[in-house]
N, C-alpha and C. Protein backbone atom coordinates (compact mmCIF):
# COMPACT_ATOMS: atom_id res chain seq x y z
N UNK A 1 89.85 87.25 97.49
CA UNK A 1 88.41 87.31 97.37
C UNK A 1 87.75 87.63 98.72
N UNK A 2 88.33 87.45 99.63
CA UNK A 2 87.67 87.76 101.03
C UNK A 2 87.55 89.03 101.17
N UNK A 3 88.61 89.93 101.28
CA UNK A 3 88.79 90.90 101.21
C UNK A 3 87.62 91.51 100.33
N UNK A 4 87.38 91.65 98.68
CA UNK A 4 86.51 91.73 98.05
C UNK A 4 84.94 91.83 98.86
N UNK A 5 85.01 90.24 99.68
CA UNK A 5 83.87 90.24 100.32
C UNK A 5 83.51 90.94 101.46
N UNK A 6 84.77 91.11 102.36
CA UNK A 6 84.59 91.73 103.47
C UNK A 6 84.26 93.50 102.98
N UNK A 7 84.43 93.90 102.01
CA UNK A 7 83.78 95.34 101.07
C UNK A 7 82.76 95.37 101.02
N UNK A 8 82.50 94.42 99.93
CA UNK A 8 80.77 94.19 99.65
C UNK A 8 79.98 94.02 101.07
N UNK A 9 80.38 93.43 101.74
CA UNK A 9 79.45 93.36 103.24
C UNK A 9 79.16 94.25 104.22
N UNK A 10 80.31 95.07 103.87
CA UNK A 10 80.23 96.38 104.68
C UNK A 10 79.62 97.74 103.46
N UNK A 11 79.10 97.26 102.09
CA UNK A 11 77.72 98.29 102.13
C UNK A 11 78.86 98.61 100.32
N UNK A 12 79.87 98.63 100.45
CA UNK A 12 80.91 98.93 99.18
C UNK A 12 79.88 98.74 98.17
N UNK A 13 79.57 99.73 96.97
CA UNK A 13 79.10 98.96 95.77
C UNK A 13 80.43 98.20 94.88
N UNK A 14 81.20 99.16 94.61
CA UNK A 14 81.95 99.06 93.33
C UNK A 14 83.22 98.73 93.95
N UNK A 15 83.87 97.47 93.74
CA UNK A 15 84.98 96.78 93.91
C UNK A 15 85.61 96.22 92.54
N UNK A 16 86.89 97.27 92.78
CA UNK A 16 87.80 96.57 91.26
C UNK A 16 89.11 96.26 91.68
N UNK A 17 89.40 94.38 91.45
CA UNK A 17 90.81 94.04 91.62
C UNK A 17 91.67 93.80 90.68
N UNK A 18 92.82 94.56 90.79
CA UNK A 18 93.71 94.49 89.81
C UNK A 18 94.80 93.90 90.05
N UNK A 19 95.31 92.72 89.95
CA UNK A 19 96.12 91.51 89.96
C UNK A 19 97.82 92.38 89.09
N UNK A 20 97.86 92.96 88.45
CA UNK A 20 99.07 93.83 88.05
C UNK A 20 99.01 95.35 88.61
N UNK A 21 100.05 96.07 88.04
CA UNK A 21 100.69 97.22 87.86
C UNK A 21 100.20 98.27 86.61
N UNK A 22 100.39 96.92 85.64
CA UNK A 22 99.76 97.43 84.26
C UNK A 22 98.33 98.13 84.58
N UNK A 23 97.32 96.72 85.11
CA UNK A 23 96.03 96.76 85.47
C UNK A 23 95.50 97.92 86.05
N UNK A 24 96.18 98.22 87.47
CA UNK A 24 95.90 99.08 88.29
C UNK A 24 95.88 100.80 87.57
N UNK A 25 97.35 100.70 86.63
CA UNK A 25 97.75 101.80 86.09
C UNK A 25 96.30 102.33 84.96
N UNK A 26 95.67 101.31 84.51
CA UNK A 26 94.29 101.31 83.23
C UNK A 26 93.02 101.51 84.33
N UNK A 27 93.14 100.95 85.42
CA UNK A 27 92.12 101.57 85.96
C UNK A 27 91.59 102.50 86.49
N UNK A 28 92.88 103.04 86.64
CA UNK A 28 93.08 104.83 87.58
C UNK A 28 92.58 105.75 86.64
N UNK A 29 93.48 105.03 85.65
CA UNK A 29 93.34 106.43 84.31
C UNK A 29 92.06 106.11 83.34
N UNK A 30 91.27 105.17 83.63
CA UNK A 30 89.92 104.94 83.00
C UNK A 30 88.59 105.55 84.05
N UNK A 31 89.02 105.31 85.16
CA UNK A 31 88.64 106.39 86.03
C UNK A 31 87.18 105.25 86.21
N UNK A 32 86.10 105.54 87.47
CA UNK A 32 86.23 106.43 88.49
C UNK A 32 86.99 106.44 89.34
N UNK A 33 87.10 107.61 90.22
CA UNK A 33 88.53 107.55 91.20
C UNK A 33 87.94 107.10 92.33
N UNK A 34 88.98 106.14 93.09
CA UNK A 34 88.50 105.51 93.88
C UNK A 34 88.34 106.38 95.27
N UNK A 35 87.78 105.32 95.98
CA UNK A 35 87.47 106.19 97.51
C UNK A 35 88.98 105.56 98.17
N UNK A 36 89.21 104.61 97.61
CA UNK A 36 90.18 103.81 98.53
C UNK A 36 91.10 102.57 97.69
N UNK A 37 91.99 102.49 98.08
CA UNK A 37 93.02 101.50 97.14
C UNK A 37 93.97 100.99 98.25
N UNK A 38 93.55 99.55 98.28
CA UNK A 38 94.24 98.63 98.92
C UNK A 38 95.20 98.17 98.05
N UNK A 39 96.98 98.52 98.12
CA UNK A 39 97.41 97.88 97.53
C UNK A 39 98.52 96.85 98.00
N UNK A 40 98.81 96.03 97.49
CA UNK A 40 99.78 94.82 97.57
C UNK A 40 101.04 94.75 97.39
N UNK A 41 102.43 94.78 98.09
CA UNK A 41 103.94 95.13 97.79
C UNK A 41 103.86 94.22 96.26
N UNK A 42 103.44 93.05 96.21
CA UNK A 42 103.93 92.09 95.05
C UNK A 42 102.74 91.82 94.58
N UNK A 43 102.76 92.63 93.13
CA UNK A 43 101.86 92.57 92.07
C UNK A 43 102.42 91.35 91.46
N UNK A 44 101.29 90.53 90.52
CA UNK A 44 101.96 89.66 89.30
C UNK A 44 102.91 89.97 88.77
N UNK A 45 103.20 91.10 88.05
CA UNK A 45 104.14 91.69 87.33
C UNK A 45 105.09 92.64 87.61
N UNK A 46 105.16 93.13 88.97
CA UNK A 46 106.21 93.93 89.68
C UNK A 46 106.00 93.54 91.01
N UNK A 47 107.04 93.70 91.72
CA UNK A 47 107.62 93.24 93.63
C UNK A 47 107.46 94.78 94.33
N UNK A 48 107.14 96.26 93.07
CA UNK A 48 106.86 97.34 94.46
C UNK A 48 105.64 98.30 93.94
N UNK A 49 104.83 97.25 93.77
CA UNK A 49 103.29 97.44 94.17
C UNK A 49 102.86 98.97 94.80
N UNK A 50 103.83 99.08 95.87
CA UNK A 50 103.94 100.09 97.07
C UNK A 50 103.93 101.30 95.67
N UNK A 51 105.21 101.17 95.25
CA UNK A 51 105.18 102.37 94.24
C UNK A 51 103.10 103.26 93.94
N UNK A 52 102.81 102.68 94.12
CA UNK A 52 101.28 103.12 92.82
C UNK A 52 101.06 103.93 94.11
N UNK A 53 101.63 103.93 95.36
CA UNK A 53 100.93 105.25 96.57
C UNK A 53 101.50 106.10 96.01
N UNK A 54 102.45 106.57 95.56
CA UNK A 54 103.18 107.89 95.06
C UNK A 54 102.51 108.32 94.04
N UNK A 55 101.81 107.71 92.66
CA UNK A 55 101.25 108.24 91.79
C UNK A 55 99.51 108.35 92.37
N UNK A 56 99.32 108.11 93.81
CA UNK A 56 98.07 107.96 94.18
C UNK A 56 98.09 109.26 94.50
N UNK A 57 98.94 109.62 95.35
CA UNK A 57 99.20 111.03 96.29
C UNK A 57 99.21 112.08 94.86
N UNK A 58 99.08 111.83 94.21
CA UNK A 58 99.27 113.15 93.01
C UNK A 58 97.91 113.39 92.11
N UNK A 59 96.88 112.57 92.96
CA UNK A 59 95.98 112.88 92.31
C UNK A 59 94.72 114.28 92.94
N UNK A 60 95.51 114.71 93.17
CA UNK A 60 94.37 116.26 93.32
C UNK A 60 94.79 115.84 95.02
N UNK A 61 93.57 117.43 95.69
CA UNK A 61 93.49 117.89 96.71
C UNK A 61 92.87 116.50 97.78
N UNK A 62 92.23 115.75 97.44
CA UNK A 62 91.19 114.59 98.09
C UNK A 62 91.61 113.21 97.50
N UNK A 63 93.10 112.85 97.55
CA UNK A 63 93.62 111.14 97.16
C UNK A 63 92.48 110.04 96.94
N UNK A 64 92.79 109.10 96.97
CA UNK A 64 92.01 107.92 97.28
C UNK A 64 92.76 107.73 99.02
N UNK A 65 92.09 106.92 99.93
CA UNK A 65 93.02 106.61 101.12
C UNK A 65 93.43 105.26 100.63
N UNK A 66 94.97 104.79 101.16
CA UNK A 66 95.99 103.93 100.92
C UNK A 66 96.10 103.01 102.52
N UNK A 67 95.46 101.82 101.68
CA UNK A 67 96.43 100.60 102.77
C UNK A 67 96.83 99.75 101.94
N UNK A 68 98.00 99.48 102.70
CA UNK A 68 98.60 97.96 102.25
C UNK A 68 98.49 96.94 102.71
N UNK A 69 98.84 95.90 101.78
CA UNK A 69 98.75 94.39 102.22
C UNK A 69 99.48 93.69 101.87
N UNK A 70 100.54 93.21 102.76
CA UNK A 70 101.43 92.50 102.00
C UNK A 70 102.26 91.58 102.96
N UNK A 71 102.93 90.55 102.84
CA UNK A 71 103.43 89.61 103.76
C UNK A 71 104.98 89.92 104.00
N UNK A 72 105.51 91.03 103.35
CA UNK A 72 106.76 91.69 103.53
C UNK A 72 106.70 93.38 103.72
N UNK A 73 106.49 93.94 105.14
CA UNK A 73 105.99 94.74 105.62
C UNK A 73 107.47 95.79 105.59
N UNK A 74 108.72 94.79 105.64
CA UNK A 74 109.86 95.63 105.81
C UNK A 74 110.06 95.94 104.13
N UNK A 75 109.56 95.38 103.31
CA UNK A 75 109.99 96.26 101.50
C UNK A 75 109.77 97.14 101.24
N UNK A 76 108.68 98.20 102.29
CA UNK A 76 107.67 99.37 101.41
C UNK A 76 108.78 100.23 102.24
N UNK A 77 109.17 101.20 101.46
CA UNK A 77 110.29 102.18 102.49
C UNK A 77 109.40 103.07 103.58
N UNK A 78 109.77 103.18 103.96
CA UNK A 78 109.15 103.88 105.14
C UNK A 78 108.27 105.09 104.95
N UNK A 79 109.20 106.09 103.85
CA UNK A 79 107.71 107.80 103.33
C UNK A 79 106.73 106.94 102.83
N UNK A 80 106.61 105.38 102.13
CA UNK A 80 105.70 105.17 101.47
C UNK A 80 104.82 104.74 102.60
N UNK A 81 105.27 103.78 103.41
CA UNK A 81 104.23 102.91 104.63
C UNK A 81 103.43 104.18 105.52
N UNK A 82 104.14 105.40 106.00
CA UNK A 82 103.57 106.22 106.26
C UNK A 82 102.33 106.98 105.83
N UNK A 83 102.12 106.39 104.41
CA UNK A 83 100.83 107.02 103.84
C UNK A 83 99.53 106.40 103.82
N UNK A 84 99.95 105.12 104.56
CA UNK A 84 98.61 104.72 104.81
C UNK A 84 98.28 103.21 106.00
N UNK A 85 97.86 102.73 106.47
CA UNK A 85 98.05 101.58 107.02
C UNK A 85 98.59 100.08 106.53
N UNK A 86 99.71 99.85 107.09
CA UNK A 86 99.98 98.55 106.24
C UNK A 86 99.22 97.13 106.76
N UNK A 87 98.87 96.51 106.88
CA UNK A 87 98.53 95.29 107.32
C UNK A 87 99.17 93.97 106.53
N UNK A 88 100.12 93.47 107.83
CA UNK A 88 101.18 92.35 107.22
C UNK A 88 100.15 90.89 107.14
N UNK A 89 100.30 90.27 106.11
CA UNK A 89 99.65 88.76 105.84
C UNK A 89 99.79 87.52 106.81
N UNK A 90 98.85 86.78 107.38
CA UNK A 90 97.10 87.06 106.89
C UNK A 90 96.60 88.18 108.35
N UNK A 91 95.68 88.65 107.73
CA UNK A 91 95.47 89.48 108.38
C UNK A 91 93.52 89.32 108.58
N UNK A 92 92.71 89.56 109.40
CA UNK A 92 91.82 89.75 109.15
C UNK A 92 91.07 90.76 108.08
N UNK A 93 90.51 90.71 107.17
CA UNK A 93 89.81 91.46 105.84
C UNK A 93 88.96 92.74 106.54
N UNK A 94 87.85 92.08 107.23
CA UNK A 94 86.95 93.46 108.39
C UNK A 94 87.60 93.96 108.43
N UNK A 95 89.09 93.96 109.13
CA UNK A 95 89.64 94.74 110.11
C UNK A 95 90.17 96.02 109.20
N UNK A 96 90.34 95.06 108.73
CA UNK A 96 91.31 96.63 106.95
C UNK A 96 89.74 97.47 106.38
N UNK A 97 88.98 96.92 106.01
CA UNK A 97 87.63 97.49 106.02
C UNK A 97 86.94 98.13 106.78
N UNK A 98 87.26 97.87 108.03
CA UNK A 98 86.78 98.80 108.84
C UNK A 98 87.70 100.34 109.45
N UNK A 99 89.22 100.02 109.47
CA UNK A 99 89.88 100.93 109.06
C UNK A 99 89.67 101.88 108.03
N UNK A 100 89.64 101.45 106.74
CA UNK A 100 89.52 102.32 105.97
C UNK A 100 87.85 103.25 106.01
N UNK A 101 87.01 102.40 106.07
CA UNK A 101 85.59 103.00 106.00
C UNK A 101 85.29 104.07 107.48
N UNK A 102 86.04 103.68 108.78
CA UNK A 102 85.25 104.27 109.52
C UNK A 102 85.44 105.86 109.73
N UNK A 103 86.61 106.43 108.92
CA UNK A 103 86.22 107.91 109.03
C UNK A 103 85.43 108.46 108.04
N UNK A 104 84.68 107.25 107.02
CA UNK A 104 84.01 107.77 105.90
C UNK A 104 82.69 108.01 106.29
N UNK A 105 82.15 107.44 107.96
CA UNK A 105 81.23 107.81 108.44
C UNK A 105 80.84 109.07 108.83
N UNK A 106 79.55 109.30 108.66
CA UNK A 106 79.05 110.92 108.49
C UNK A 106 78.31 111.22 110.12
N UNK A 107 78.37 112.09 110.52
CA UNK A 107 78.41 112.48 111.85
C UNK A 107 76.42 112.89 111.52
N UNK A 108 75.82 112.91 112.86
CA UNK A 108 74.30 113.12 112.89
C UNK A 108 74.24 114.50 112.03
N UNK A 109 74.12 115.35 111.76
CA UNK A 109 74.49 116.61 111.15
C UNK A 109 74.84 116.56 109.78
N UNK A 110 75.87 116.20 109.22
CA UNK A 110 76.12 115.38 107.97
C UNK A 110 75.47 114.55 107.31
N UNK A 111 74.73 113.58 108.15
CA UNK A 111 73.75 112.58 107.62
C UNK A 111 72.23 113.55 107.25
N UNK A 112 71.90 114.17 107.95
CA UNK A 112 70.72 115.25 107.76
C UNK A 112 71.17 116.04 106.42
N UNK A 113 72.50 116.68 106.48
CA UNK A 113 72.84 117.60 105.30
C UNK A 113 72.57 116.37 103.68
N UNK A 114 72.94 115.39 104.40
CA UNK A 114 72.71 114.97 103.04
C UNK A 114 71.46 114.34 102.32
């Protein structure tokens, strides 16, 4: 839930946690696509969590961006940890939030275009 919160505080509207594999798999494909997916080596119902970056990477030209979180940093094989930042448990929440959000910041120019 921190995590959750440390989103919402930094401006996030839409935060969805999915506690399974199953879950995660109904939310992708119910869509909207996310900006970003923090996921967890050990889901409720499966130990490689990690897996869901591979079906992440296949979603078109513009992914969601991928970090992990997990308290067993050596399980995710290595092509997978490479795809996104891992952060081993406990970890500060900001800190993964601010990772992920700060290249989503729009440069003076960008902010005008939009």
């Amino acid at each position: 839930m921190s995590l959750e919160d440390a989103f919402r505080n930094s401006g996030t509207r839409d935060v969805t946690i999915c506690p399974t594999m199953k879950a995660t798999m109904q939310a992708l494909h119910d869509g909207p696509r996310p900006d970003a997916i923090i996921l967890d080596v050990h889901l409720a119902d499966r130990d490689d969590g990690w897996a869901i970056a591979e079906l992440v990477s296949l979603l078109g030209a513009k992914p969601p961006k991928i970090a992990f979180s997990t308290g067993s940093p050596e399980d995710i094989p290595s092509e997978i940890a490479a795809m996104g930042p891992v952060f081993e448990k406990p970890y500060d929440p900001d800190v993964l939030v601010e990772k992920l959000t700060a290249s989503r910041r729009l440069g003076p120019l960008a902010e005008l275009r939009r």
